[in-house]
N, C-alpha and C. Protein backbone atom coordinates (compact mmCIF):
# COMPACT_ATOMS: atom_id res chain seq x y z
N UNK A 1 19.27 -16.88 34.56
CA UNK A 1 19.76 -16.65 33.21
C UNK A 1 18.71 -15.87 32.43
N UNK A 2 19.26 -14.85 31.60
CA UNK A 2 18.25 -13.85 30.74
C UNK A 2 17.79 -14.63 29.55
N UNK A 3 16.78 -14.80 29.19
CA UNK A 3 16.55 -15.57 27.49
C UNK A 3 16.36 -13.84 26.89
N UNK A 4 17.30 -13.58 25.94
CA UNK A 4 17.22 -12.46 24.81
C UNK A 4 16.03 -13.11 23.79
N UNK A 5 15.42 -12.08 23.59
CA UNK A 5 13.98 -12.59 22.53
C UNK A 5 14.57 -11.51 20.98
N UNK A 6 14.82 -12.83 20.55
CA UNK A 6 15.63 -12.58 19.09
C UNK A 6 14.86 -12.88 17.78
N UNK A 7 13.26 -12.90 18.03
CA UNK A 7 12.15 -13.00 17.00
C UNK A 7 12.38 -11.58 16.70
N UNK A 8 12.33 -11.32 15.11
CA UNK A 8 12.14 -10.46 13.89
C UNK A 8 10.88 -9.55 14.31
N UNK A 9 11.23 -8.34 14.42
CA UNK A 9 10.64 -6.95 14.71
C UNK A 9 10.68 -6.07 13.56
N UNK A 10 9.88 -5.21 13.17
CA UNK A 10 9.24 -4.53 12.25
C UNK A 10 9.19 -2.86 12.43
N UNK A 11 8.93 -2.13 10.89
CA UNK A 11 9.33 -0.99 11.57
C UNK A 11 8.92 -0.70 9.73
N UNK A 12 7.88 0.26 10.26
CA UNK A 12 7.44 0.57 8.22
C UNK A 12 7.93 2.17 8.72
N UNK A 13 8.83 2.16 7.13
CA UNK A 13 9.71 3.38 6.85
C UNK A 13 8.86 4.71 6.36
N UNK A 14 8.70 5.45 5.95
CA UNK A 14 8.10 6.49 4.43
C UNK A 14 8.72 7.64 4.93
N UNK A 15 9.53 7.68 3.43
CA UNK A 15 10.09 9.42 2.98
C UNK A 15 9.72 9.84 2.03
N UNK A 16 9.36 11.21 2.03
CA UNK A 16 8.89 11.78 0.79
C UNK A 16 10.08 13.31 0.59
N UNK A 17 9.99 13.17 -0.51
CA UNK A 17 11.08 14.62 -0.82
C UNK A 17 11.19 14.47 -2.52
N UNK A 18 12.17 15.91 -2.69
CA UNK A 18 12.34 16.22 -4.38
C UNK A 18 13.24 14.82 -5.15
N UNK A 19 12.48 14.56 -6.15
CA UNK A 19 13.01 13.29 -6.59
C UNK A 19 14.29 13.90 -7.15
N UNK A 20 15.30 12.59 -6.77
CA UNK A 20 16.50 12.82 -7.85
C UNK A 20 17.28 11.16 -7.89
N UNK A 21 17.89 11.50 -8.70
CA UNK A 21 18.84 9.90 -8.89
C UNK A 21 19.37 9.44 -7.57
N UNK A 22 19.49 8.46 -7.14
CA UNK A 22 19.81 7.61 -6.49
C UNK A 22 19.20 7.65 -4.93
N UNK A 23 18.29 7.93 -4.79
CA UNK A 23 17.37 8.22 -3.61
C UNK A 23 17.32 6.79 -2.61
N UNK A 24 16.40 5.95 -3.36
CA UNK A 24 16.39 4.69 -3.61
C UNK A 24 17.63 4.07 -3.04
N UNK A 25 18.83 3.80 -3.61
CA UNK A 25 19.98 2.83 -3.29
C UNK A 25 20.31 3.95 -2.20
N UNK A 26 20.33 5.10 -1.92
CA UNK A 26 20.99 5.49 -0.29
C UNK A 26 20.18 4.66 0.58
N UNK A 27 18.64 4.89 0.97
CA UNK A 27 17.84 4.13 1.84
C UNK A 27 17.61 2.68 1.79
N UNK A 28 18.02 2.05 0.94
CA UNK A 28 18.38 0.63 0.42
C UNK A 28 19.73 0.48 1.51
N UNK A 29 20.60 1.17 1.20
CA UNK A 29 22.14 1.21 1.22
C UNK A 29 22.34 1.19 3.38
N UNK A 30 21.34 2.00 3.92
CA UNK A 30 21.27 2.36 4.97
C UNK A 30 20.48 0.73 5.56
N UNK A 31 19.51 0.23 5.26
CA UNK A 31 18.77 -0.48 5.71
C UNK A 31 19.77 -1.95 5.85
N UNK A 32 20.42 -1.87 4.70
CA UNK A 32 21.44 -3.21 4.08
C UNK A 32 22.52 -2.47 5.51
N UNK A 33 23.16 -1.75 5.57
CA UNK A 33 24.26 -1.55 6.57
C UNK A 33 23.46 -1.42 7.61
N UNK A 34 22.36 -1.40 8.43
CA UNK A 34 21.98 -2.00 9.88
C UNK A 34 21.87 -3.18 9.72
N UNK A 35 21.60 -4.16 8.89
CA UNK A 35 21.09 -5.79 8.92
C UNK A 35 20.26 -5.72 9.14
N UNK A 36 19.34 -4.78 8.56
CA UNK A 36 17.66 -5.20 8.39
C UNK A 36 17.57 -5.27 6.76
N UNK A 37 15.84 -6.14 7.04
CA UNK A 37 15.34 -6.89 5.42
C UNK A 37 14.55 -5.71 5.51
N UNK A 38 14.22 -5.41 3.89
CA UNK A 38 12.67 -4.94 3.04
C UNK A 38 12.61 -6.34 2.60
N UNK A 39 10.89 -5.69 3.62
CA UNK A 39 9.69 -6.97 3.41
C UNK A 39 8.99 -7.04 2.45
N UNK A 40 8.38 -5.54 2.22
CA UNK A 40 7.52 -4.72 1.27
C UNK A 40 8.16 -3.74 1.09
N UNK A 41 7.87 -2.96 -0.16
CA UNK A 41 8.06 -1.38 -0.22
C UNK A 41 6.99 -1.06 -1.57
N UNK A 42 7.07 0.11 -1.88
CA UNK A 42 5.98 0.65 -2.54
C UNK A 42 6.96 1.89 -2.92
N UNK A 43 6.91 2.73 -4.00
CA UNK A 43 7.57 4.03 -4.44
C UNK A 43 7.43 4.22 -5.47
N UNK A 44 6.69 5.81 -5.73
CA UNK A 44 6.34 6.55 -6.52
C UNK A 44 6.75 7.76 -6.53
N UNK A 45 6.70 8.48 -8.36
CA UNK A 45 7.24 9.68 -8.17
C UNK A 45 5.64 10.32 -8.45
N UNK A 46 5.28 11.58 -7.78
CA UNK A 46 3.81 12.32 -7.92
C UNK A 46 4.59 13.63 -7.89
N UNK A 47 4.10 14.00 -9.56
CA UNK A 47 4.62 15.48 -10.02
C UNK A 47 6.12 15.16 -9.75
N UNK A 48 7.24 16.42 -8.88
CA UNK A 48 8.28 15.95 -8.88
C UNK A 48 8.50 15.81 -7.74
N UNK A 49 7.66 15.15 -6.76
CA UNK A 49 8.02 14.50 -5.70
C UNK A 49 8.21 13.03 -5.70
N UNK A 50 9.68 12.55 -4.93
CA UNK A 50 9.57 10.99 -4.37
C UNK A 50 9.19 10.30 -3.23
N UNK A 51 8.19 9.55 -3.22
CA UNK A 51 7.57 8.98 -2.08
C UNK A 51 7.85 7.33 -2.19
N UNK A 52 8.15 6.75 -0.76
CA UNK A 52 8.50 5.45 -0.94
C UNK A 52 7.78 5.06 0.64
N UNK A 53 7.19 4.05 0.97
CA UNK A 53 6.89 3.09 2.03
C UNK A 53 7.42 1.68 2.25
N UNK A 54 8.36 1.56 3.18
CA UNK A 54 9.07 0.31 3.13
C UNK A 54 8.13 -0.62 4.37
N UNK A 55 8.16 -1.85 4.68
CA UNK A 55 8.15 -2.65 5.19
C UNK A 55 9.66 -3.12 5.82
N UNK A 56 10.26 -2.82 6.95
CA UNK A 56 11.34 -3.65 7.49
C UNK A 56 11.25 -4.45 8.84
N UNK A 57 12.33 -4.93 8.57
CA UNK A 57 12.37 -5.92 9.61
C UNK A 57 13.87 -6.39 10.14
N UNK A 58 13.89 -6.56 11.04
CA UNK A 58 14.89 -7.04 12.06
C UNK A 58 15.25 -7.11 13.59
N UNK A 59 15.99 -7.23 13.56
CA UNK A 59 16.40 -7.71 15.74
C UNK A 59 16.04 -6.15 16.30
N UNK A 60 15.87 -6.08 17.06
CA UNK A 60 15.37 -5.06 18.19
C UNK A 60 16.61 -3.94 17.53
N UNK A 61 17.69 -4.11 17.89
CA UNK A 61 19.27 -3.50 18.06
C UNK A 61 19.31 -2.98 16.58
N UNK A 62 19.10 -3.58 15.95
CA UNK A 62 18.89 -3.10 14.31
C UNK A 62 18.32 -2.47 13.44
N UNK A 63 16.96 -2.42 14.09
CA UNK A 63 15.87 -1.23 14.17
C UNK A 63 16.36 -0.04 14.52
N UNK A 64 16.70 -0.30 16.01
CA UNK A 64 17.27 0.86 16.87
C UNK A 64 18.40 1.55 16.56
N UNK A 65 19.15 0.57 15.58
CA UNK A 65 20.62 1.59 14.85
C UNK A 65 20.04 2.17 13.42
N UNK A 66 19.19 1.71 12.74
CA UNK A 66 18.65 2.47 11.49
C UNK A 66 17.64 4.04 11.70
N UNK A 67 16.98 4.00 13.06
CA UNK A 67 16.23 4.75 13.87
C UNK A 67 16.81 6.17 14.56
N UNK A 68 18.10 5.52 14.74
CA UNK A 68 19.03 6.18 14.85
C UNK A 68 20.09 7.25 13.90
N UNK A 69 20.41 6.33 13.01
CA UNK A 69 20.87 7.14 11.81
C UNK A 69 20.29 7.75 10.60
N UNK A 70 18.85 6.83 10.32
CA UNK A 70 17.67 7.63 9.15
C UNK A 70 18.07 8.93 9.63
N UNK A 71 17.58 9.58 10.96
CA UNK A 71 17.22 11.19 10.46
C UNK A 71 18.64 12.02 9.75
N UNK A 72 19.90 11.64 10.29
CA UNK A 72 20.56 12.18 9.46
C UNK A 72 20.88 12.38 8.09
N UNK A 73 20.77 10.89 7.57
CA UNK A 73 20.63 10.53 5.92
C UNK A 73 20.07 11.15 5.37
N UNK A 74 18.52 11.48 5.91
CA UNK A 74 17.14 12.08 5.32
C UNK A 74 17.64 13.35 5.49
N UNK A 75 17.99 14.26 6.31
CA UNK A 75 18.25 15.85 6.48
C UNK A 75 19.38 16.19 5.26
N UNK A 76 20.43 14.58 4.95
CA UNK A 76 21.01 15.50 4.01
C UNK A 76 20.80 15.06 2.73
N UNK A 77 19.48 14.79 2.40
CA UNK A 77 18.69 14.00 0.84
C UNK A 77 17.83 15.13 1.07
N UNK A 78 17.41 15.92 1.74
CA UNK A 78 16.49 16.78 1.88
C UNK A 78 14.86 16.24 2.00
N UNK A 79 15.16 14.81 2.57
CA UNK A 79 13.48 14.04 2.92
C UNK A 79 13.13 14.72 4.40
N UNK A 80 11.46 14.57 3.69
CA UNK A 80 10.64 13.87 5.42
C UNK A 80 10.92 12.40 5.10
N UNK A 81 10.85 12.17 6.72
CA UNK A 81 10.33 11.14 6.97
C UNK A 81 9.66 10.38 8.19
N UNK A 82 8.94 9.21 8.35
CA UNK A 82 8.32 8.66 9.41
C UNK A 82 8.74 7.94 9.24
N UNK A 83 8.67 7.15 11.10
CA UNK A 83 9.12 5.50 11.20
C UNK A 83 8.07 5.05 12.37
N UNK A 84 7.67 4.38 12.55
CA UNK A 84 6.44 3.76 13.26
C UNK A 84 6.89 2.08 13.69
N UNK A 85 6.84 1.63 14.82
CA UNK A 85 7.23 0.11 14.95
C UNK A 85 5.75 -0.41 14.44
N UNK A 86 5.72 -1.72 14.37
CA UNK A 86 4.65 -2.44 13.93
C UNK A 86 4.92 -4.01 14.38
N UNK A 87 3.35 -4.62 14.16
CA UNK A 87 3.73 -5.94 14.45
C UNK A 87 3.59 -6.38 12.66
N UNK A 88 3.84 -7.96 12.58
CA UNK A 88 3.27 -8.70 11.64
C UNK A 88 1.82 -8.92 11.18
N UNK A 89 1.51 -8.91 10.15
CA UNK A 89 0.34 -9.10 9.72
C UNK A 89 -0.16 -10.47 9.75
N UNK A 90 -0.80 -11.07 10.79
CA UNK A 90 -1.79 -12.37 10.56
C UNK A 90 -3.15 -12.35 9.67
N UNK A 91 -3.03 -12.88 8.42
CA UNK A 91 -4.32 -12.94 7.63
C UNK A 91 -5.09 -13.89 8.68
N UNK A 92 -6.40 -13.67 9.22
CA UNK A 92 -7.71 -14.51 9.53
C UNK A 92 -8.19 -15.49 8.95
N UNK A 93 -8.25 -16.29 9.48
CA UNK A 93 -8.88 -17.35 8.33
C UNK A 93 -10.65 -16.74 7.51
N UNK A 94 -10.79 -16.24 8.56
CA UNK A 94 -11.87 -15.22 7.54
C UNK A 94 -11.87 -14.39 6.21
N UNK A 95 -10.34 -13.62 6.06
CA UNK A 95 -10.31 -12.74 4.79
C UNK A 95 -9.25 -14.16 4.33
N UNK A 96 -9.99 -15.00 3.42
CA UNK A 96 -9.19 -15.55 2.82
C UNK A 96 -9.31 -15.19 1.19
N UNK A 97 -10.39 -14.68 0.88
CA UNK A 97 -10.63 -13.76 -0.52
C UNK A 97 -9.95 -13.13 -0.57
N UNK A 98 -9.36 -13.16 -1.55
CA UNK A 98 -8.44 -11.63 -2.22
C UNK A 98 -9.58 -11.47 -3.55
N UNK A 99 -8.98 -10.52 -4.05
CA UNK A 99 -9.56 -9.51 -5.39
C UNK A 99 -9.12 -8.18 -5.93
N UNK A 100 -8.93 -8.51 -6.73
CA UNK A 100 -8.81 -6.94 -7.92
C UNK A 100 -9.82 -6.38 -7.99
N UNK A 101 -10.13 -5.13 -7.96
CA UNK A 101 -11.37 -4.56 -8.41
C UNK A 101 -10.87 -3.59 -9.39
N UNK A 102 -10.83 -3.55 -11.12
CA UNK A 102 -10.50 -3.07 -11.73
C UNK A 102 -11.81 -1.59 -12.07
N UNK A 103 -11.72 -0.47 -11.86
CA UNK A 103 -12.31 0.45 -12.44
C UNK A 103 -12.20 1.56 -13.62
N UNK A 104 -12.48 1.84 -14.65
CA UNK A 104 -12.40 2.79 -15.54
C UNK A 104 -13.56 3.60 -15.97
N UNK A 105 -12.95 4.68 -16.19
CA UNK A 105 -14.38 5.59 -17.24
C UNK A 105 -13.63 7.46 -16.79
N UNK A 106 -14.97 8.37 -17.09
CA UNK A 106 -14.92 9.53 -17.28
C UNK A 106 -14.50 9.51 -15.22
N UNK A 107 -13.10 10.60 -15.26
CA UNK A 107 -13.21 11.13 -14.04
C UNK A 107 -13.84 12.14 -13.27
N UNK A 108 -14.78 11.72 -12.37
CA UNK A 108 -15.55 12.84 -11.64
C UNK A 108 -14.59 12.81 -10.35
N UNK A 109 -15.11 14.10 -9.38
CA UNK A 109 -14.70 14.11 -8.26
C UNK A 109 -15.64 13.29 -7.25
N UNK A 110 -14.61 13.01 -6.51
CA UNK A 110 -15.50 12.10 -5.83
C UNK A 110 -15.80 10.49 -5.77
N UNK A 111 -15.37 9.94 -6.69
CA UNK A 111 -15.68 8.67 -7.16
C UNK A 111 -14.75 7.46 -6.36
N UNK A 112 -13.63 7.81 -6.02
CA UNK A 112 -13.09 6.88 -5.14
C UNK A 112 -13.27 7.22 -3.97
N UNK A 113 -13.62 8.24 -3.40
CA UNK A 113 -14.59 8.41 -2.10
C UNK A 113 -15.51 7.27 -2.34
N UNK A 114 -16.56 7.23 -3.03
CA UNK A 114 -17.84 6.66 -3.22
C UNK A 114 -17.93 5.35 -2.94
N UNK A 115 -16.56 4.65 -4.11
CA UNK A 115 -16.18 3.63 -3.99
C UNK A 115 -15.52 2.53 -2.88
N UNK A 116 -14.61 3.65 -1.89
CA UNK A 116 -13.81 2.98 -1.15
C UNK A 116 -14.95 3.37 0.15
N UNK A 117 -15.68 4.15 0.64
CA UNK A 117 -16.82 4.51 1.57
C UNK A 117 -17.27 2.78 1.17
N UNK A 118 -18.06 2.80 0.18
CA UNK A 118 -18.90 1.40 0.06
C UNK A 118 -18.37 0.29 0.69
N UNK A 119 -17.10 -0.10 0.05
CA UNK A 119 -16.24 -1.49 0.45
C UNK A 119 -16.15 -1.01 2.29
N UNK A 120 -16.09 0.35 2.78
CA UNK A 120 -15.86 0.13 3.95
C UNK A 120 -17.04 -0.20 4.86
N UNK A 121 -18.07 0.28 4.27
CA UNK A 121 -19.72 0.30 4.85
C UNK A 121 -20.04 -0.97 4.71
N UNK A 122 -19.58 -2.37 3.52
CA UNK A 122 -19.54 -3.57 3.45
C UNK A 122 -19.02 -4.10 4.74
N UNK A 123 -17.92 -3.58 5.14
CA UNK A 123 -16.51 -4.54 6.08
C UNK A 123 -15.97 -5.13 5.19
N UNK A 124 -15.50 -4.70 3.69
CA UNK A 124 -14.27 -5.44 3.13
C UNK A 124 -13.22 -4.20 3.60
N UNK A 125 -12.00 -5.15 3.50
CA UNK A 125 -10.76 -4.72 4.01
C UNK A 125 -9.92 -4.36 2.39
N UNK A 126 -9.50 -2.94 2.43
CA UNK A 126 -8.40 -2.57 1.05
C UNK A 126 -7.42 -2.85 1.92
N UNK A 127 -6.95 -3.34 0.56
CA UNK A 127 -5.03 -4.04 1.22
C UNK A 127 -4.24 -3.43 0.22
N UNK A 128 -4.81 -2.83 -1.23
CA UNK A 128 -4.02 -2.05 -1.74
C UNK A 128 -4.69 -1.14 -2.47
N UNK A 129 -4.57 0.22 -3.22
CA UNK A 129 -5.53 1.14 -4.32
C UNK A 129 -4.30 1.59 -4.73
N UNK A 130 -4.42 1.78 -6.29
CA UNK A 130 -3.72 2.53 -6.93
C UNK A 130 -4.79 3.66 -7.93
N UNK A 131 -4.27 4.87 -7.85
CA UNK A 131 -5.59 5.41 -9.21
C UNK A 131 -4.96 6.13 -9.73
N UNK A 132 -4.70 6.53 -10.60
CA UNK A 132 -4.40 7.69 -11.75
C UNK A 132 -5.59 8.00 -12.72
N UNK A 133 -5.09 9.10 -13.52
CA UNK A 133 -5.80 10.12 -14.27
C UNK A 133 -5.17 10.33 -15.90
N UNK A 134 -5.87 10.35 -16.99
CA UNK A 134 -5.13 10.71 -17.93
C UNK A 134 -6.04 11.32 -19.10
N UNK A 135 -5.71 11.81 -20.30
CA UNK A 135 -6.41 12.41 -20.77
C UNK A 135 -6.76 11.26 -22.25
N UNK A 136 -7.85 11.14 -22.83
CA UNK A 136 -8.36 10.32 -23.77
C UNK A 136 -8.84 10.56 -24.81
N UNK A 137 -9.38 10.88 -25.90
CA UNK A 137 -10.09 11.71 -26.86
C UNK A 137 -10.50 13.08 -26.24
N UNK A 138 -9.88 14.05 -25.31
CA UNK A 138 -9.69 15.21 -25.03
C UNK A 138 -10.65 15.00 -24.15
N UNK A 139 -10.86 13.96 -23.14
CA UNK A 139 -11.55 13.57 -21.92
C UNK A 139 -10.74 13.50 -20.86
N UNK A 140 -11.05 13.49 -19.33
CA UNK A 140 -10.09 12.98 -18.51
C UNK A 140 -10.38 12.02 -18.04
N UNK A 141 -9.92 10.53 -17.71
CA UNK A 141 -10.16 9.04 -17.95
C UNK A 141 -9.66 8.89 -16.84
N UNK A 142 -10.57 8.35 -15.73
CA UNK A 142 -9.94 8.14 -14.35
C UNK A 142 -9.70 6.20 -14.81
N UNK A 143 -8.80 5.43 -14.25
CA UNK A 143 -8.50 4.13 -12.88
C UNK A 143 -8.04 4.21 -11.96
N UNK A 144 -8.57 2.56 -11.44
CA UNK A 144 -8.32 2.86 -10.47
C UNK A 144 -8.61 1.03 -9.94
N UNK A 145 -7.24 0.62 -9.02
CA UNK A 145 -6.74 -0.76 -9.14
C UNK A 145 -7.02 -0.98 -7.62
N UNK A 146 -8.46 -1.71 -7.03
CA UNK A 146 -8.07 -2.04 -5.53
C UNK A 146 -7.99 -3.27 -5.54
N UNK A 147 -6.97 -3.68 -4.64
CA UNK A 147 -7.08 -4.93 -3.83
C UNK A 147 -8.08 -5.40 -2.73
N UNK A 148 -8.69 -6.26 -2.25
CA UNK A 148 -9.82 -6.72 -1.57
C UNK A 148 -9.21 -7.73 -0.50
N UNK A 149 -9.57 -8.20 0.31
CA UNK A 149 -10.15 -9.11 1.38
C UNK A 149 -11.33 -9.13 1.52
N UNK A 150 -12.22 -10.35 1.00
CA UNK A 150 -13.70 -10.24 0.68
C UNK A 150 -13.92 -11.75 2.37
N UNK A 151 -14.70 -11.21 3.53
CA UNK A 151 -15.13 -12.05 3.89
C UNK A 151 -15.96 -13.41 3.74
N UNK A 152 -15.65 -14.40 4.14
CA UNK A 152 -15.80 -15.74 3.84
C UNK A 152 -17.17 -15.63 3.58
N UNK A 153 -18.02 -14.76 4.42
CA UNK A 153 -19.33 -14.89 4.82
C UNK A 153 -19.94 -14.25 3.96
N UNK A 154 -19.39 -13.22 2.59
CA UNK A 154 -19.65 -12.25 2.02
C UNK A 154 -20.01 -13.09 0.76
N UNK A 155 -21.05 -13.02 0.07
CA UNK A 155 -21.32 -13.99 -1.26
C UNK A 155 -20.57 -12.62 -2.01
N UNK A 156 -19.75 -13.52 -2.86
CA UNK A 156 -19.27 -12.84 -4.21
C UNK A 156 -19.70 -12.37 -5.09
N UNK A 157 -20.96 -13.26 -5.53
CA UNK A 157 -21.93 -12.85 -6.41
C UNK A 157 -23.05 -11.84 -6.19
N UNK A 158 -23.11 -11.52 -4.68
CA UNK A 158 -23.90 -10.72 -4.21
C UNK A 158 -23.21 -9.56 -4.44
N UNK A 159 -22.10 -9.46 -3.95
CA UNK A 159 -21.10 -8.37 -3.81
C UNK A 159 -20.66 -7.84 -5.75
N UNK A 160 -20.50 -8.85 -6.11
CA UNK A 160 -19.78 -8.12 -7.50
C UNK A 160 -21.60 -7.51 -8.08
N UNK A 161 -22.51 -7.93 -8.30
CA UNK A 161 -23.69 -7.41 -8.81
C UNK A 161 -24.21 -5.66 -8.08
N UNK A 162 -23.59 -5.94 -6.75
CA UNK A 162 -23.68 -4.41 -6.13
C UNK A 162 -22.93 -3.42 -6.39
N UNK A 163 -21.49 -4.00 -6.81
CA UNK A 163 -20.31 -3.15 -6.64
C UNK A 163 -20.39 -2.63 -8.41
N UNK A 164 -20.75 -2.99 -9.18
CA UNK A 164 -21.30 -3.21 -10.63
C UNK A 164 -22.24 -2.14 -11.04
N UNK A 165 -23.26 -2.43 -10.28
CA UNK A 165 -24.25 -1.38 -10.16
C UNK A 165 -24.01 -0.30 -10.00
N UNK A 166 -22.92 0.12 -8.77
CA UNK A 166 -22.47 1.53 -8.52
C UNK A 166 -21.82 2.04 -9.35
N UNK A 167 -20.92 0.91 -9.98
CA UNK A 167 -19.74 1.46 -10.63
C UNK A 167 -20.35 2.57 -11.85
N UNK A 168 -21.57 1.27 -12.21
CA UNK A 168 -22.10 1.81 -13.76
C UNK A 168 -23.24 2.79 -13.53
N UNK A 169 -23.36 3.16 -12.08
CA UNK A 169 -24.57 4.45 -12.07
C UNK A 169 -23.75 5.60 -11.75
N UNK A 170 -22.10 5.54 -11.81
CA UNK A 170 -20.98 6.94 -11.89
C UNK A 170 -20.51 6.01 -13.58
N UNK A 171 -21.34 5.88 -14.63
CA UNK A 171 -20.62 5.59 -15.85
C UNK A 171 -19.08 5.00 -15.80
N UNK A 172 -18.89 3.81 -14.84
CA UNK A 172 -17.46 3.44 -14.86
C UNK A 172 -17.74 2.22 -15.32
N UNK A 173 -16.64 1.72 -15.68
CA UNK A 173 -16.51 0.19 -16.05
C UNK A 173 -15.91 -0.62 -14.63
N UNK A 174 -16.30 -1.59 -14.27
CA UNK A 174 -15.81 -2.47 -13.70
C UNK A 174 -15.55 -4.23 -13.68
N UNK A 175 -14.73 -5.04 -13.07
CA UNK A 175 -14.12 -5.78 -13.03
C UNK A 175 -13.56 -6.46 -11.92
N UNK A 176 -14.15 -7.68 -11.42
CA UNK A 176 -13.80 -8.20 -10.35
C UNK A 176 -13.54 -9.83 -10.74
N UNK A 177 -11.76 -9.41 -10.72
CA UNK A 177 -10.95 -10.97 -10.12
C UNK A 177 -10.16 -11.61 -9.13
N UNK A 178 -10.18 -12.78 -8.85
CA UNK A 178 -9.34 -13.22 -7.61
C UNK A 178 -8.03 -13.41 -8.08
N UNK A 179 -7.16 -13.12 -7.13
CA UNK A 179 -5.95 -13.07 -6.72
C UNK A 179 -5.20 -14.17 -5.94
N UNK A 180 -4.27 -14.33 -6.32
CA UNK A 180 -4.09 -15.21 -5.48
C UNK A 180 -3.17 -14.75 -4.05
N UNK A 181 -2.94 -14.58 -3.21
CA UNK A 181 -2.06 -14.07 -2.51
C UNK A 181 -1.11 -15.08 -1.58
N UNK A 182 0.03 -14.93 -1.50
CA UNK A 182 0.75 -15.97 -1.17
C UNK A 182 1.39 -15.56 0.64
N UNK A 183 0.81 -16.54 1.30
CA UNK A 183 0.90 -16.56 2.93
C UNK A 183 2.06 -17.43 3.30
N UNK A 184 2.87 -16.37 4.01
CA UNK A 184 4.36 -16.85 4.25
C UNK A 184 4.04 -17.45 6.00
């Protein structure tokens, strides 16, 4: 007798193309008619492009029929797109830190290089960055929002006094709080 292995399989989406109304509920609309879930997604418009990253999930067969029909959908929305299988994410009992690392000030080039180089030269893990740009008393005012996994082994207080230091020797402001993150 065959045992079918009917554990939940994964499959992160991203299309990018010219934004217009209802982008969104077609690839919603497609995912809902294979019987797969969004786990995660993420979507932004940059200039007048739409970019979205989904998280899905479902049975082998369900993957394989959305895999199947995305490229057509997308050719006539006028998207790219990628699809990549994946497994699940097991948090370690090691990155049990989360954190915000809030940054602001004058935008130079370069500065989230600087920043995200460091956390990687540490071994903290980004699990999310957001940054934008805007203009302020006729300045241009960078943030910039990361998420953390701070190792168990990593003193906090060591780490925020370093990360502090840098921030404020590129004139930025910074800010480090915990998060709580919720493990399904």
């Amino acid at each position: 007798m065959t045992t079918i292995n009917t554990a939940p399989q994964y499959l992160v989406l991203t299309a990018i193309g010219e934004n217009k109304t209802g982008l969104v509920s077609e690839l919603a609309g497609l995912v809902y008619q294979c019987g797969c879930n969004v786990v995660d997604s993420k979507m932004a418009i940059f200039a007048n492009e739409f970019s979205i990253i989904m998280l899905l999930e479902g049975e082998h067969i369900d993957l394989l029929q959305l895999e199947t029909q995305l490229p057509p959908l997308a050719m006539s929305l006028s998207l790219l797109t990628m699809m990549k299988r994946t497994q699940k994410r097991h948090l370690s009992d090691e990155l049990t830190n989360h954190y915000l690392i809030t940054i602001e000030g004058p935008d130079k080039a370069g500065t989230i290089k600087v920043f995200t180089s460091y956390l990687a030269e540490q071994g903290i893990d980004i699990t999310s960055l957001r940054s934008s740009t805007d203009v302020r008393s006729g300045k241009t005012w960078q943030s910039a929002q990361i998420e953390v996994s701070l190792p168990n082994s990593e003193s906090l207080n060591q780490f925020e006094t370093n990360f502090l230091a840098l921030c404020h020797s590129y004139d930025m402001e910074c800010h480090v709080s915990p998060i709580t993150i919720e493990v399904s």
